[in-house]
Protein backbone atom coordinates (compact mmCIF):
# COMPACT_ATOMS: atom_id res chain seq x y z
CA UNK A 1 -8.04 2.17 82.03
CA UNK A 2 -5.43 4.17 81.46
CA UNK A 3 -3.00 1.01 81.60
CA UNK A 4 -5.46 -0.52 78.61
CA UNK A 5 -5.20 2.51 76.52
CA UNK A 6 -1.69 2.26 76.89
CA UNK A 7 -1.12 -1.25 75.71
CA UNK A 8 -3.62 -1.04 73.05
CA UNK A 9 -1.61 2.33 71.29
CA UNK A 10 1.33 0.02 72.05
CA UNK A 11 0.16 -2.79 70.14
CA UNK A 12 -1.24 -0.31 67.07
CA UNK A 13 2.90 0.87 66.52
CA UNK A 14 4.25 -2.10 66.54
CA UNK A 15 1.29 -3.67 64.33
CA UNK A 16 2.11 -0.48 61.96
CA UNK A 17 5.85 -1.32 62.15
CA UNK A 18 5.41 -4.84 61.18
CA UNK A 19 3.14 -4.36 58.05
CA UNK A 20 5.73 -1.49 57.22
CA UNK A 21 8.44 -4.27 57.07
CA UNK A 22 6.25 -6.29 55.55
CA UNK A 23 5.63 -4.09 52.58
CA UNK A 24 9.22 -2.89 52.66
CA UNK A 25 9.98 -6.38 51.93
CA UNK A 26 7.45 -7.37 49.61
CA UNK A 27 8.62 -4.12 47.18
CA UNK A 28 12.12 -5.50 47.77
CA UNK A 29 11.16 -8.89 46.51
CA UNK A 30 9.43 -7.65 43.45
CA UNK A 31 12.25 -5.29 42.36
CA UNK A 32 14.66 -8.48 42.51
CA UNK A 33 15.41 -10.03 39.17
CA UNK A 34 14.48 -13.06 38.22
CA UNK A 35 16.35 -16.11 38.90
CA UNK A 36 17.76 -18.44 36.43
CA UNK A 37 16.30 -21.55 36.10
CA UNK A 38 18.48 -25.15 36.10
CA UNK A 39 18.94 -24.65 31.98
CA UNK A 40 20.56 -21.30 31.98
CA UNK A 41 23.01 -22.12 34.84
CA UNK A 42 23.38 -25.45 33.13
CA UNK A 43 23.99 -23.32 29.53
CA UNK A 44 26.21 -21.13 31.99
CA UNK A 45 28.32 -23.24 33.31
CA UNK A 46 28.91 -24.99 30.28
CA UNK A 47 30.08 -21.75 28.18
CA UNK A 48 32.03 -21.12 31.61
CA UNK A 49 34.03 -24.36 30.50
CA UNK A 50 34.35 -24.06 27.23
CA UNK A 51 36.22 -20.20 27.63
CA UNK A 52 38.48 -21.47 29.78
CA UNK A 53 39.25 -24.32 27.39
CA UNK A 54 39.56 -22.30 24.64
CA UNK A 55 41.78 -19.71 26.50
CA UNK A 56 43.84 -23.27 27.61
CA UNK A 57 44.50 -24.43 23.97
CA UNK A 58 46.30 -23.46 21.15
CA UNK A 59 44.75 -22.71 17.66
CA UNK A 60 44.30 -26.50 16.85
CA UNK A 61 41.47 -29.16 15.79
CA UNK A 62 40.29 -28.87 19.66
CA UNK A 63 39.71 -25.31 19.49
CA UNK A 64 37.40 -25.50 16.46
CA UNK A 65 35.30 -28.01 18.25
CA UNK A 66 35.27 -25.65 21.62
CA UNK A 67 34.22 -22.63 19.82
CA UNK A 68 31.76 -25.14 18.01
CA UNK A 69 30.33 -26.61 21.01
CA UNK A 70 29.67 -23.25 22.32
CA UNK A 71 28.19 -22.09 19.61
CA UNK A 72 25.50 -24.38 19.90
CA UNK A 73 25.15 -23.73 23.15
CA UNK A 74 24.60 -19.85 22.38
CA UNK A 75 21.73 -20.74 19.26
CA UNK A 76 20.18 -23.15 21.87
CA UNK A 77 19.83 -19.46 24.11
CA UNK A 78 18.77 -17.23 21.10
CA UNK A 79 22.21 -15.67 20.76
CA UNK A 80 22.84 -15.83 17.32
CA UNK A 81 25.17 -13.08 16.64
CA UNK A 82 27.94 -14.51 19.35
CA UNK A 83 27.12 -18.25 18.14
CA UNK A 84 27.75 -16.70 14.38
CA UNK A 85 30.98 -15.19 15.45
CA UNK A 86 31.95 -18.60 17.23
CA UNK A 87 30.73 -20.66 14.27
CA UNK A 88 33.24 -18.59 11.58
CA UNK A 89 36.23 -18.88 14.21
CA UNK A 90 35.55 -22.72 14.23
CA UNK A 91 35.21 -23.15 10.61
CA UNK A 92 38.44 -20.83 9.80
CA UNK A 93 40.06 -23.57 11.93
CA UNK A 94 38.59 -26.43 10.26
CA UNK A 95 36.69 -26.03 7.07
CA UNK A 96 36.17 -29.97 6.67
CA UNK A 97 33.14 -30.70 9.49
CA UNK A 98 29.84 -30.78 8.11
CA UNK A 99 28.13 -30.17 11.54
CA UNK A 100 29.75 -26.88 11.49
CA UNK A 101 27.99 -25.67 8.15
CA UNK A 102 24.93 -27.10 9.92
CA UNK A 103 25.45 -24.83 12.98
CA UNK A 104 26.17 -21.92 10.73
CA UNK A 105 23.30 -22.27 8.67
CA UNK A 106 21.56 -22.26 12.14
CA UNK A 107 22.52 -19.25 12.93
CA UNK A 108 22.00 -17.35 9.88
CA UNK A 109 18.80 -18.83 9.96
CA UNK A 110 17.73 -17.31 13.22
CA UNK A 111 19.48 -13.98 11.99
CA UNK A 112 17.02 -14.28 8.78
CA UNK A 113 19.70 -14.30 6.43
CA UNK A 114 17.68 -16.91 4.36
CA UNK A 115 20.30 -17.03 1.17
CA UNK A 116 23.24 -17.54 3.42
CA UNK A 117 21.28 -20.10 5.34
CA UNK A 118 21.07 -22.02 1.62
CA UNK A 119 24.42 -21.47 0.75
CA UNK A 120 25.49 -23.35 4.20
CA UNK A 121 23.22 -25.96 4.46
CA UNK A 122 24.03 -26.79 0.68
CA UNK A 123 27.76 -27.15 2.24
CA UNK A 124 27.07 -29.18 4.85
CA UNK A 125 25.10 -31.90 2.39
CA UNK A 126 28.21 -31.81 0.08
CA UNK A 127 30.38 -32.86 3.18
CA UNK A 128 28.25 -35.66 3.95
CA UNK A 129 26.02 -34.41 6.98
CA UNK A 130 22.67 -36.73 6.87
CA UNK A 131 20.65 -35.39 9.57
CA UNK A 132 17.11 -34.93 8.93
CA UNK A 133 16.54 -31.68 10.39
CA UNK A 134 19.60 -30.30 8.29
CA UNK A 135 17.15 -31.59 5.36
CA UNK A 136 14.38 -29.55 6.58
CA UNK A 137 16.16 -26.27 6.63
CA UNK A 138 17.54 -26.99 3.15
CA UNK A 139 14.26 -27.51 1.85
CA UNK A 140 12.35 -24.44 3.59
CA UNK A 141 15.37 -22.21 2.74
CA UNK A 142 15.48 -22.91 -1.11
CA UNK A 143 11.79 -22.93 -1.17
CA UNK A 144 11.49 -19.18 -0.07
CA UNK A 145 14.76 -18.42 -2.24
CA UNK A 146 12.66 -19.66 -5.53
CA UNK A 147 15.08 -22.79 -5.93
CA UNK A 148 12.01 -25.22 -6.75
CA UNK A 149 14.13 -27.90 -8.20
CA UNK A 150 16.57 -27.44 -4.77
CA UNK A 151 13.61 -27.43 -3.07
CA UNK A 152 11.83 -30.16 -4.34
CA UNK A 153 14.43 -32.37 -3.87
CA UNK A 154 15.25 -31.70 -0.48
CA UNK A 155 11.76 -32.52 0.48
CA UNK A 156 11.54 -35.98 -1.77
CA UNK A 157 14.79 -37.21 0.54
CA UNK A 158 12.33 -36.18 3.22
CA UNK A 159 9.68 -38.07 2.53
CA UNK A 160 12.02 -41.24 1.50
CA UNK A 161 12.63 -40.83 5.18
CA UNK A 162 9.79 -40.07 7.05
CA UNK A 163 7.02 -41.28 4.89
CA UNK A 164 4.40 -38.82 2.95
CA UNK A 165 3.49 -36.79 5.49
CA UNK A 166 0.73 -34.04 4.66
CA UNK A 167 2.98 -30.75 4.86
CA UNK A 168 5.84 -32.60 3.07
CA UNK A 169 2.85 -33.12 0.00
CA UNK A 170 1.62 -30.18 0.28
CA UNK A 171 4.81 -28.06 -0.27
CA UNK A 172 5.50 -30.92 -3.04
CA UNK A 173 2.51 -29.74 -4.64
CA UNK A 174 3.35 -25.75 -4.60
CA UNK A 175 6.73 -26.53 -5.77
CA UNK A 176 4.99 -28.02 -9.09
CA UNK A 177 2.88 -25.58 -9.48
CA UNK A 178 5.68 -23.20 -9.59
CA UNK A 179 7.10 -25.48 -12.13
CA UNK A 180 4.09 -24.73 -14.34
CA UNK A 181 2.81 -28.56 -13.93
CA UNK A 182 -0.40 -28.40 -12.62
CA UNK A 183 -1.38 -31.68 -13.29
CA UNK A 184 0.99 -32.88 -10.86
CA UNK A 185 0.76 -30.19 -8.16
CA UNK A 186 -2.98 -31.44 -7.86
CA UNK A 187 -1.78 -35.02 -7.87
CA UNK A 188 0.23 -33.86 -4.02
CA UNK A 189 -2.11 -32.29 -3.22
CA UNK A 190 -5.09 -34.24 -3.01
CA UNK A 191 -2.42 -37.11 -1.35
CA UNK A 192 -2.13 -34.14 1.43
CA UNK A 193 -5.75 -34.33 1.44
CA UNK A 194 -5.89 -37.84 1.98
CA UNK A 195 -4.37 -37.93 5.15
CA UNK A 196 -6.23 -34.84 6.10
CA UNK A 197 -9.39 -33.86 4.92
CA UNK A 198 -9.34 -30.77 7.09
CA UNK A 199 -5.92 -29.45 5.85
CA UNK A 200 -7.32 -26.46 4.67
CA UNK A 201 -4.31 -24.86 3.17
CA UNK A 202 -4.61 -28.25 0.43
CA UNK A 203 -7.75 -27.45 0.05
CA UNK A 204 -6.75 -23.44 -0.72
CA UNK A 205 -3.55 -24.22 -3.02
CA UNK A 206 -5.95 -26.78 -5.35
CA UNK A 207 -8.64 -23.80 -5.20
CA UNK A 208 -6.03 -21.05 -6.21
CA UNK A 209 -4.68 -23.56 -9.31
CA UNK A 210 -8.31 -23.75 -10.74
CA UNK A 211 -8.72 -19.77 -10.45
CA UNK A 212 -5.54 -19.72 -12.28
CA UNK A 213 -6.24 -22.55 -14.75
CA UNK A 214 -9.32 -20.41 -15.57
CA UNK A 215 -11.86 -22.85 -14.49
CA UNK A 216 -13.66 -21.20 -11.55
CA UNK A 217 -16.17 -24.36 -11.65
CA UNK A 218 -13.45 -26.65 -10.16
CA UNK A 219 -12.60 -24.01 -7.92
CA UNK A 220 -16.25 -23.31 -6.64
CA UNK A 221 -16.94 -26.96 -6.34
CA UNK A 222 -13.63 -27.55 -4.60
CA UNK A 223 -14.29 -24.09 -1.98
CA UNK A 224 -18.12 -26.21 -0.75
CA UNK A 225 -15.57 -29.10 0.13
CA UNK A 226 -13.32 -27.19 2.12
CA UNK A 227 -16.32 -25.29 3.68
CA UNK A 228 -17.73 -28.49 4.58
CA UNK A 229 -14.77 -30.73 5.96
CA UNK A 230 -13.14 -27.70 7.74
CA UNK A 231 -16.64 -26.36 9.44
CA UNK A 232 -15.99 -22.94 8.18
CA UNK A 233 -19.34 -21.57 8.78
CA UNK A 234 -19.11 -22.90 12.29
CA UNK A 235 -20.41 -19.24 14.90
CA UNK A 236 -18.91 -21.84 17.64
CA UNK A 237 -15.39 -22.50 16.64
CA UNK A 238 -12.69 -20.24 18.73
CA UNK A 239 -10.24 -19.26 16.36
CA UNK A 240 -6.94 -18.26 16.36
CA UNK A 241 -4.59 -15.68 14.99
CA UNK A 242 -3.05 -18.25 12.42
CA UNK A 243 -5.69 -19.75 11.55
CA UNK A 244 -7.94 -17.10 10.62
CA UNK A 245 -4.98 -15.91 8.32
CA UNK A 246 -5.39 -19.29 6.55
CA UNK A 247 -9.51 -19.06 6.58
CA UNK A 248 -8.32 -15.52 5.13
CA UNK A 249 -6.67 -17.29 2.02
CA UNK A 250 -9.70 -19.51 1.93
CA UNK A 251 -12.24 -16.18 1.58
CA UNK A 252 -9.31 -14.68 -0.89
CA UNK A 253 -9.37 -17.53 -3.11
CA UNK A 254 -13.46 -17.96 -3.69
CA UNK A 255 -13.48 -13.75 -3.91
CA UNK A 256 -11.40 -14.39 -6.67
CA UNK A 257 -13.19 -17.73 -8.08
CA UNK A 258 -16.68 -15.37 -8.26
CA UNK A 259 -14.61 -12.48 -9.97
CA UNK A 260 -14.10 -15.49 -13.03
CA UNK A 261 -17.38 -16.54 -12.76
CA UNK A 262 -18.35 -12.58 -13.30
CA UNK A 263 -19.97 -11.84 -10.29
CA UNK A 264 -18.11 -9.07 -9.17
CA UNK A 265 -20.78 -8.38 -6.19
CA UNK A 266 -20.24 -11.42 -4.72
CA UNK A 267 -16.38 -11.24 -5.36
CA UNK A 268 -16.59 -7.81 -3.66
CA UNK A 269 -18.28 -9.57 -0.06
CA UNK A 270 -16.05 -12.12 -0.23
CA UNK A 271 -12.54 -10.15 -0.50
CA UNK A 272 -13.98 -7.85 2.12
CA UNK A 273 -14.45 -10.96 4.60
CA UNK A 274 -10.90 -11.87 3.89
CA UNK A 275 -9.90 -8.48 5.40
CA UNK A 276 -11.71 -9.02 8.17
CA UNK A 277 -10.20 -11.85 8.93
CA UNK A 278 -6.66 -10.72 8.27
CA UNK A 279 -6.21 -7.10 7.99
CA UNK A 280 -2.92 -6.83 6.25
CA UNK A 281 -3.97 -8.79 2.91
CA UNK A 282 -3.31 -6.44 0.39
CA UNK A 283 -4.65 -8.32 -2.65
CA UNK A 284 -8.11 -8.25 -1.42
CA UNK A 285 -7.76 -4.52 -0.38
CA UNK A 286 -6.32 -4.00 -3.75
CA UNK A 287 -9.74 -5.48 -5.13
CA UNK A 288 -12.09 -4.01 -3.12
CA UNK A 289 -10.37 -0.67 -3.99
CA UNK A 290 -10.56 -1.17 -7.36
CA UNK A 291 -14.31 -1.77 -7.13
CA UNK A 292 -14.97 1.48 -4.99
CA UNK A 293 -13.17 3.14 -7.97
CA UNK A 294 -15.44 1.91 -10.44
CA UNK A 295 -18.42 2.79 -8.38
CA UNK A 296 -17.53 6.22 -7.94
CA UNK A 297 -17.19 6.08 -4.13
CA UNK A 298 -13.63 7.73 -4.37
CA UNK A 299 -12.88 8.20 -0.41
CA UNK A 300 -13.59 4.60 0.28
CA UNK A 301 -11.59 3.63 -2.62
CA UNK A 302 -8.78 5.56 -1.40
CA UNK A 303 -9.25 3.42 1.82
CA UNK A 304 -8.72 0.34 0.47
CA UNK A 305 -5.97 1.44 -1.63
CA UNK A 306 -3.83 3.17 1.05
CA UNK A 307 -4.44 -0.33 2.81
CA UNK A 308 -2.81 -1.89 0.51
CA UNK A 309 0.20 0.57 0.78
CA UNK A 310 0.59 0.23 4.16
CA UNK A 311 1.36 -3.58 3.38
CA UNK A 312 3.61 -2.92 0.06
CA UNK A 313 5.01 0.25 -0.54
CA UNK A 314 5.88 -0.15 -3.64
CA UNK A 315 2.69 -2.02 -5.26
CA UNK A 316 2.48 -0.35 -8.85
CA UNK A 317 -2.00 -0.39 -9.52
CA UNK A 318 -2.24 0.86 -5.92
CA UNK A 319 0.08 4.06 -6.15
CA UNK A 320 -1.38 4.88 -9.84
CA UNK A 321 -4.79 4.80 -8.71
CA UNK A 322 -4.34 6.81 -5.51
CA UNK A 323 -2.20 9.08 -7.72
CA UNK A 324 -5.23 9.88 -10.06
CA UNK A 325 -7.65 10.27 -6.98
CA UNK A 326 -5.24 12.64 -5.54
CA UNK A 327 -5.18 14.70 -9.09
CA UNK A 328 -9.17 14.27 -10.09
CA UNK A 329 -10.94 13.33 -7.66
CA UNK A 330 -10.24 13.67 -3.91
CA UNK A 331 -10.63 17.79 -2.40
CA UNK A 332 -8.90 16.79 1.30
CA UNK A 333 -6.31 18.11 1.72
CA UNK A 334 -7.76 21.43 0.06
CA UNK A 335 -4.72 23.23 -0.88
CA UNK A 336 -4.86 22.32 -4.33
CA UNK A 337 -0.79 22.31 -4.35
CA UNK A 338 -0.82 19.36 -1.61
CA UNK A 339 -2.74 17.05 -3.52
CA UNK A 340 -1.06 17.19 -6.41
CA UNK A 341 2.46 16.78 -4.40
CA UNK A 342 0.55 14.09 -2.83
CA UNK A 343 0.14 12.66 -6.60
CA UNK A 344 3.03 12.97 -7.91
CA UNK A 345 4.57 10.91 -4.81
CA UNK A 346 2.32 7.81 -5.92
CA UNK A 347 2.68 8.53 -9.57
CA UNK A 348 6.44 8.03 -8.65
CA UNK A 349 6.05 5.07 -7.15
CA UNK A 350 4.28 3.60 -9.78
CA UNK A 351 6.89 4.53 -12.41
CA UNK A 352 9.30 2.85 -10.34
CA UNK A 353 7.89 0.04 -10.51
CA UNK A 354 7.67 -0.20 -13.40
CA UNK A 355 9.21 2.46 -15.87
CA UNK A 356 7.56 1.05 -19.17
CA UNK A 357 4.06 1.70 -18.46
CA UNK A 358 3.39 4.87 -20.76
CA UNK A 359 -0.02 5.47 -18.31
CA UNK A 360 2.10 5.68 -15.42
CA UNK A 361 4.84 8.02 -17.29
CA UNK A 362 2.19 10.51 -19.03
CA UNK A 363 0.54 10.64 -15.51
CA UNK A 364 3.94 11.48 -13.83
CA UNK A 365 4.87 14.32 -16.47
CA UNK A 366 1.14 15.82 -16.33
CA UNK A 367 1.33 16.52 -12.43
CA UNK A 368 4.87 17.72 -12.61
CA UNK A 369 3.66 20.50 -15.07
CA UNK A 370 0.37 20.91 -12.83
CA UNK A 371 2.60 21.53 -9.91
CA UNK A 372 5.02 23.71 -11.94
CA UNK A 373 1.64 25.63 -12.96
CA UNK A 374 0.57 25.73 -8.86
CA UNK A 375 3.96 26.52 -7.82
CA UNK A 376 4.49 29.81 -9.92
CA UNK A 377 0.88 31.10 -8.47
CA UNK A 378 3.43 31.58 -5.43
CA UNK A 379 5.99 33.80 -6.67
CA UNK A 380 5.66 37.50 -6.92
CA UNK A 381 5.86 37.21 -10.65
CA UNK A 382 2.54 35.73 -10.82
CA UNK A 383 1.20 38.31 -7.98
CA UNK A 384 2.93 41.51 -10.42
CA UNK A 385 1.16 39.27 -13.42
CA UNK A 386 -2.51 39.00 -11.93
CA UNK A 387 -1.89 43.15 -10.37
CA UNK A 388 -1.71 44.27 -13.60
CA UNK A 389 -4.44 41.62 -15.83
CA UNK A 390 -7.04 43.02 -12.74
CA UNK A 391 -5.99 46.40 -13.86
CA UNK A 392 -6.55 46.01 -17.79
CA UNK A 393 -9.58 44.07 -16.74
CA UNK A 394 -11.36 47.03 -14.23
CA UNK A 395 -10.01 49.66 -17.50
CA UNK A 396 -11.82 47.57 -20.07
CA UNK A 397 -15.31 47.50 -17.77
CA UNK A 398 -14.93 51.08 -17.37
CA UNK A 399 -14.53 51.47 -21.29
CA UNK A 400 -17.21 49.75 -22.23
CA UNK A 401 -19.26 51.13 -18.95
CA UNK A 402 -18.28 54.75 -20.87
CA UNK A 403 -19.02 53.85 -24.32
CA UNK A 404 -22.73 52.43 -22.68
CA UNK A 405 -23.54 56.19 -21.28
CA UNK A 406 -22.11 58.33 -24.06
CA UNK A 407 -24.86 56.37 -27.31
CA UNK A 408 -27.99 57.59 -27.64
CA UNK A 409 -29.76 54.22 -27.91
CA UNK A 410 -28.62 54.06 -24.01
């Protein structure tokens, strides 16, 4: 027996010791980094080459290429900043290769530097560099710059190229409508239509034209197509992040189609169904704030309108408004001074946004001398000041308390 009890406590350490180890080695593992997989040794390697090439050779046609080959290799691995610094040394060395403008446009794009990005790709087209994907970046780039000619023309050579493709039409078609030619921008985009009659954001950019062409008809009759082809009311569909940004627009767009029509209720469910769907779009916060304003439900009007902050800082009819909530109508916070401090910061904003607006300038000088006024209550002036009006004011009761007793008729 004894023997038994002496094996099994025997068996119990070294079981312990083992899972010990075991664990031991499992935390081990875990804390290890990760290890690189075949394209980042491959990537490696390769800028392992290239340095010692570049340490090898003298300042010459070579070196540009070295420093341009690993540049690429650096944007292919997300390292802008070192490829940008390669890219310059390689174009200081030779200014005449197109594929280095390319690469530098790359990089600036990935750095978000979206003018610079223009400015290179338009040098790289001037030196002759064809490919299609330089194309691409030309057009995006000069499209959020506000070059719509630059723009439009990038995506034309395009479309020579790859054929009319739906997202080449349907930037076509915002381009013109930039332009101020409607006619045309609905020409694209019913093409984009065409060859997809779920492309919803077609369908939103010919809706938003109508609302701006004031004919809200078109536009309603255009939103029951969309809601049709694109099975918006669908409860089954699984949606995504992206996408309900774009059914956003979509909600936006007929708010704003049954504000023309001049039914602000329905506007109202509408542009709160767009912020459902995407919480940061401040133009339907901005009117569904301006409604609570009108129907005197001044917190939830400051709500919408601090939502709208939030998203732009600086957006003029949001600061005024909360400005004149802050001054009128809102008692949180309840030192009186706060609040109008508080409205005088939006009242700035406005102004700064635009400094010709004599609402937004009379507004600004009004709460400087209200907080002028609330400031001097502070200062022991005004304490001395109200001392002595509470003094002339209990010496006046007490003179006419006097007079009261000493006639007759009393």
């Amino acid at each position: 027996m004894y023997n038994y009890l002496k094996n099994s406590f025997t068996f119990l350490v070294i079981f312990y010791f083992l899972s010990a180890c075991q664990s031991d080695t499992k935390q081990f593992v875990e804390t290890l980094p990760p290890l690189p997989d075949s394209v980042t040794i491959a990537i490696s390697n390769q800028v392992q080459f290239l340095n010692k090439q570049i340490e090898q050779s003298e300042k010459t046609e070579n070196t540009a290429h070295y420093y341009y080959k690993r540049a690429s290799l650096y944007l292919s691995s997300g390292k802008e900043n070192i490829a940008l610094d390669d890219i310059e040394k390689a174009i200081s060395l030779d200014s005449t290769k197109s594929n280095y403008y390319f690469a530098l446009a790359q990089a600036y794009q990935q750095r978000n530097e979206l003018q610079k990005v223009l400015k290179a790709a338009k040098k790289a087209i001037n030196l002759g560099f064809t490919d299609l994907e330089l194309y691409r970046l030309y057009a995006y780039s000069a499209f959020n710059q506000k070059k719509w000619s630059e723009s439009l023309s990038a995506f034309e050579e395009i479309a020579n190229r790859t054929g009319e493709r739906k997202e080449t039409l349907y930037y076509q078609g915002m381009i013109w409508n930039h332009k101020n030619d409607t006619t045309k921008a609905i020409s694209f985009l019913r093409k984009a239509i065409k060859k997809d009659s779920t492309y919803l954001p077609a369908y939103i950019e010919v809706i938003k034209t109508y609302n701006q062409s004031e004919l809200p008809r078109n536009a309603w009759k255009e939103t029951q197509i969309a809601f049709e082809k694109t099975n918006f009311y669908s409860s089954r569909k699984i949606v995504s992040t992206s996408d309900s940004k774009i059914y956003a627009q979509l909600s936006l767009q007929y708010g704003n189609t049954w504000k023309n029509l001049r039914k602000r209720d329905s506007s109202i469910v509408w542009y709160r169904k767009a912020i459902k769907q995407d919480s940061t779009l401040d133009e339907a916060a901005l009117q569904v704030g301006l409604y609570m304003f009108e129907k005197k439900y001044y917190p939830q009007a400051e709500y919408y309108f601090n939502k709208v902050i939030q998203q732009k800082p600086s957006q003029k009819t949001a600061n005024y408004f909360l400005g004149f909530l802050y001054e009128y109508k809102l008692f949180e916070p309840k030192d009186k001074l706060k609040r109008f401090q508080l409205a005088q910061t939006y009242f700035k904003n406005a102004y700064k946004t635009d400094t010709l607006n004599l609402d937004y300038r009379e507004s600004l000088a009004r709460i400087d001398k209200k907080i002028e006024r609330e400031e001097y209550k502070l200062t022991p002036e005004y304490a001395e000041q109200m001392r002595r009006f509470r003094i002339k004011e209990q010496q006046r009761q007490d003179s006419i308390g006097r007079l009261i007793l000493s006639n007759p008729i009393f």
